[in-house]
C-alpha atoms as a PDB file:
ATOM      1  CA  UNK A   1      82.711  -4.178-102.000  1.00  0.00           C
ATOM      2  CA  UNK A   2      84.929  -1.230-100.514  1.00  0.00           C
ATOM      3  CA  UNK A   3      87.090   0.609-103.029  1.00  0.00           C
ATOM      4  CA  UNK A   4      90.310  -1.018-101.294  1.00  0.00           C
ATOM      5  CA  UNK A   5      88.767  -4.663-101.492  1.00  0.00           C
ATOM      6  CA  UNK A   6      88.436  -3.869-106.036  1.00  0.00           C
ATOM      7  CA  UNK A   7      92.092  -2.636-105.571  1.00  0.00           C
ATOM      8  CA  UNK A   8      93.245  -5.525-103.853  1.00  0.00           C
ATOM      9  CA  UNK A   9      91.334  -7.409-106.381  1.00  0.00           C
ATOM     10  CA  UNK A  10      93.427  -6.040-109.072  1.00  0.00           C
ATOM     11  CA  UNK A  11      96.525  -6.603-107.699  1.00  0.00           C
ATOM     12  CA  UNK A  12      95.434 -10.232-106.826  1.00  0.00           C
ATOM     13  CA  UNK A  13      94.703 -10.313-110.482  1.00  0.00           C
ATOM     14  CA  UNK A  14      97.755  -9.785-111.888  1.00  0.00           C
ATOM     15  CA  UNK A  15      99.516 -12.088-109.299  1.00  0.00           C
ATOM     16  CA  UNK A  16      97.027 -15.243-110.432  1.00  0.00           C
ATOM     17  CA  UNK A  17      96.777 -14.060-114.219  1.00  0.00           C
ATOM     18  CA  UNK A  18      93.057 -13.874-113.971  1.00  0.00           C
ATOM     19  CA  UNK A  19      91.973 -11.906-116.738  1.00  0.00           C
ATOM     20  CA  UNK A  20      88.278 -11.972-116.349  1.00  0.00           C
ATOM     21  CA  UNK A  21      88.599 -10.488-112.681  1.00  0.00           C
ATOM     22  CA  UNK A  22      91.036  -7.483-114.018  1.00  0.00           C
ATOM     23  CA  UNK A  23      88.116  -7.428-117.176  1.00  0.00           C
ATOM     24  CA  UNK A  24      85.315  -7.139-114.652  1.00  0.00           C
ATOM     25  CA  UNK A  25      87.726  -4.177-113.134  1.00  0.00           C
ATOM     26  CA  UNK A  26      88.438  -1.983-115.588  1.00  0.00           C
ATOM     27  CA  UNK A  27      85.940   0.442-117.134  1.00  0.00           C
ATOM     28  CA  UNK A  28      85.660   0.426-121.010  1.00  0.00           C
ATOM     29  CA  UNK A  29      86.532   3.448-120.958  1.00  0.00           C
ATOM     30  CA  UNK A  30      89.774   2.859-119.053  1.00  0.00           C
ATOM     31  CA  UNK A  31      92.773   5.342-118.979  1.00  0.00           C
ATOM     32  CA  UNK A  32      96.205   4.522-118.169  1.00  0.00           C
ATOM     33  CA  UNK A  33      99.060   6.826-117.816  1.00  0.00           C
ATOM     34  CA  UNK A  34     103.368   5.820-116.648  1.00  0.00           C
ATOM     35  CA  UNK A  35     106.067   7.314-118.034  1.00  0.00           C
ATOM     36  CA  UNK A  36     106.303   4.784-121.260  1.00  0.00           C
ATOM     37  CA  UNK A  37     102.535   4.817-121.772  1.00  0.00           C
ATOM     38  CA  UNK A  38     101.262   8.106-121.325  1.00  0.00           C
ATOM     39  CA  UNK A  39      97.447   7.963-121.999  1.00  0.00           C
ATOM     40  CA  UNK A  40      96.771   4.444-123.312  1.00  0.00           C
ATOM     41  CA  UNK A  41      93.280   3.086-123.618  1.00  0.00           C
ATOM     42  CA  UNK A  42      92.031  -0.243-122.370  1.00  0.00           C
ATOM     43  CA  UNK A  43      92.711  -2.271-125.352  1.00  0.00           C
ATOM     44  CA  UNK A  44      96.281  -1.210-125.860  1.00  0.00           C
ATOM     45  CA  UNK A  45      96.566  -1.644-121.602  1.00  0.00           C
ATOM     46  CA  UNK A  46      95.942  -5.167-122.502  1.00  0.00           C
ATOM     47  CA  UNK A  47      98.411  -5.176-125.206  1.00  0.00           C
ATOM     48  CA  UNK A  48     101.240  -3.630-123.479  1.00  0.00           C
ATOM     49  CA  UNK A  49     100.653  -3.963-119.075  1.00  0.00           C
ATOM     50  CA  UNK A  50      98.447  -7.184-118.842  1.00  0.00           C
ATOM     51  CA  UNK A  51     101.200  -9.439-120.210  1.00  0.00           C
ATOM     52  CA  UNK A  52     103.237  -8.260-117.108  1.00  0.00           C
ATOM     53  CA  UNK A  53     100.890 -10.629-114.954  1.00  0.00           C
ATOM     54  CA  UNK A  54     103.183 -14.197-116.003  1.00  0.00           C
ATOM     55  CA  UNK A  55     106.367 -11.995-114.586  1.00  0.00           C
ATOM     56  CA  UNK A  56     104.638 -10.874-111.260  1.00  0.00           C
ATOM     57  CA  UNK A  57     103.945 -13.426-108.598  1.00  0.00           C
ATOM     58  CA  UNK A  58     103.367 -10.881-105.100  1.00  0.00           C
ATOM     59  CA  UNK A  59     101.942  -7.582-104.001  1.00  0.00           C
ATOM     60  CA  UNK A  60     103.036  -6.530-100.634  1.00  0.00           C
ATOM     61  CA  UNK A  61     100.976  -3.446 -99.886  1.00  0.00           C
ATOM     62  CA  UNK A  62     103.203  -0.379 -98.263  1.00  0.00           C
ATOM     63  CA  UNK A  63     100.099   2.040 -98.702  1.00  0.00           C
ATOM     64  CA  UNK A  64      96.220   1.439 -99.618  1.00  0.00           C
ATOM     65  CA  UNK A  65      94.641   4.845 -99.144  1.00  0.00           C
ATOM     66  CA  UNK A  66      91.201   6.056-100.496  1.00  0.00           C
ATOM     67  CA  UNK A  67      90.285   9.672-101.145  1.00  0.00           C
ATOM     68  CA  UNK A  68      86.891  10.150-102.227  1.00  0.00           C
ATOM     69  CA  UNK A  69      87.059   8.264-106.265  1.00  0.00           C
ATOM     70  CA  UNK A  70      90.810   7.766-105.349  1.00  0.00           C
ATOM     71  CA  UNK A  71      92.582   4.807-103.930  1.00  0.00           C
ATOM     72  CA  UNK A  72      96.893   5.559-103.458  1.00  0.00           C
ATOM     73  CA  UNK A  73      98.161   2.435-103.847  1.00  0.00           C
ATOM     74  CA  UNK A  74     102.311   1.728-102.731  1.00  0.00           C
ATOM     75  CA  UNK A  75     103.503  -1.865-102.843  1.00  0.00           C
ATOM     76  CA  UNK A  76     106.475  -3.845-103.183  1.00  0.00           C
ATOM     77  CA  UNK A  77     106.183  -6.386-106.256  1.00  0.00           C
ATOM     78  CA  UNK A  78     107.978  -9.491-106.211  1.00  0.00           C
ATOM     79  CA  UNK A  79     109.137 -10.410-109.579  1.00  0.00           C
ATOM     80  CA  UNK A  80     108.924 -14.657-110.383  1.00  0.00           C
ATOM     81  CA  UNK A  81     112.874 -14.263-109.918  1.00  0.00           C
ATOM     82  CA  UNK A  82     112.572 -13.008-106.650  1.00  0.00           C
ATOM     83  CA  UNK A  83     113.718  -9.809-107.779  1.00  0.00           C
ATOM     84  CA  UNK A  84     111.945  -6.839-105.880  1.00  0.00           C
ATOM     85  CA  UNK A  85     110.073  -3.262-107.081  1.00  0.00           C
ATOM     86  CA  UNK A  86     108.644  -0.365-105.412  1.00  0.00           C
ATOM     87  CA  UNK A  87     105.734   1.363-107.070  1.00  0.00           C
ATOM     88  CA  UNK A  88     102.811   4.145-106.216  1.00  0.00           C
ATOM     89  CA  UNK A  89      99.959   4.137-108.292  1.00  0.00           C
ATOM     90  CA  UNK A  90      96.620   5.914-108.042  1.00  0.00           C
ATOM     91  CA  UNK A  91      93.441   4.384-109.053  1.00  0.00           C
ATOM     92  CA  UNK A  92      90.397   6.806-109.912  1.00  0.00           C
ATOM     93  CA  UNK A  93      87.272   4.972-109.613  1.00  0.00           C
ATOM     94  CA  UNK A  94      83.729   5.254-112.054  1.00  0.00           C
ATOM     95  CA  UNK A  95      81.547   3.219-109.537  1.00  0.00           C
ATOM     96  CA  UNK A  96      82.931   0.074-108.844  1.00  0.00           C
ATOM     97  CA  UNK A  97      85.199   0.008-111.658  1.00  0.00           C
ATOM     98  CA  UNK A  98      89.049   1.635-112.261  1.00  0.00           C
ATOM     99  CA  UNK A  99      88.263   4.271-114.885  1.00  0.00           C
ATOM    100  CA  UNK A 100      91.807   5.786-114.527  1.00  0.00           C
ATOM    101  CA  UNK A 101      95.198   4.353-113.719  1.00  0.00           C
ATOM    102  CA  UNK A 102      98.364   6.755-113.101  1.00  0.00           C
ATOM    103  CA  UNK A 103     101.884   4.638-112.169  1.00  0.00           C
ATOM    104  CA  UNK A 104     104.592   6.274-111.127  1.00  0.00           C
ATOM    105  CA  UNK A 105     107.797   3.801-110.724  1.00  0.00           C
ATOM    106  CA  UNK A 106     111.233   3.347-110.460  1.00  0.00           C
ATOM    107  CA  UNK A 107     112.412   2.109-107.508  1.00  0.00           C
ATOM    108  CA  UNK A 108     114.174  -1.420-107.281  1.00  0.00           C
ATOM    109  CA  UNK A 109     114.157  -2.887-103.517  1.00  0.00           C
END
């Protein structure tokens, strides 16, 4: 698979709440960085992000870029209230698996 198909993947994850495709995703040694969470490891990503799945029900994808171990991803999330968001992340790839995950947010559509 292309490093924009595993993106999509993990997007597609959150919006079915399939945990053993975003497991398969992440590297063990997973990274995550956003403004509240600067640095967190995989286990506390679970703790603190994954919940966020049951609120999310839609990715529309503004941006799906990849630079060499980088994909830029900018989509508009549609909350289970129909409420709207605007993020860009960027997903650094080990392989065929995220190793890194940087979010920057803020925007409500």
């Amino acid at each position: 698979m292309s490093r924009l198909e595993l993106a999509r993947d993990a997007y597609r994850a959150y919006e079915t709440g399939d945990r053993e495709l975003i497991d398969r995703l992440l590297s063990d040694d997973l990274v995550f960085y956003s403004p509240p969470d600067p640095g967190i490891d995989r286990a506390t990503y679970f703790e603190r992000c994954w919940p966020n799945a049951e609120n999310l029900k839609a990715f529309d994808f503004v941006r799906l870029v990849e630079n060499g171990d980088e994909v830029l991803v900018t989509y508009e999330a549609t909350r289970n209230d129909d409420t709207r968001f605007r993020n860009t992340e960027v997903l650094t790839f080990a392989g065929d698996q995220i190793a890194k995950v940087e979010v920057y947010f803020g925007w409500d559509v």
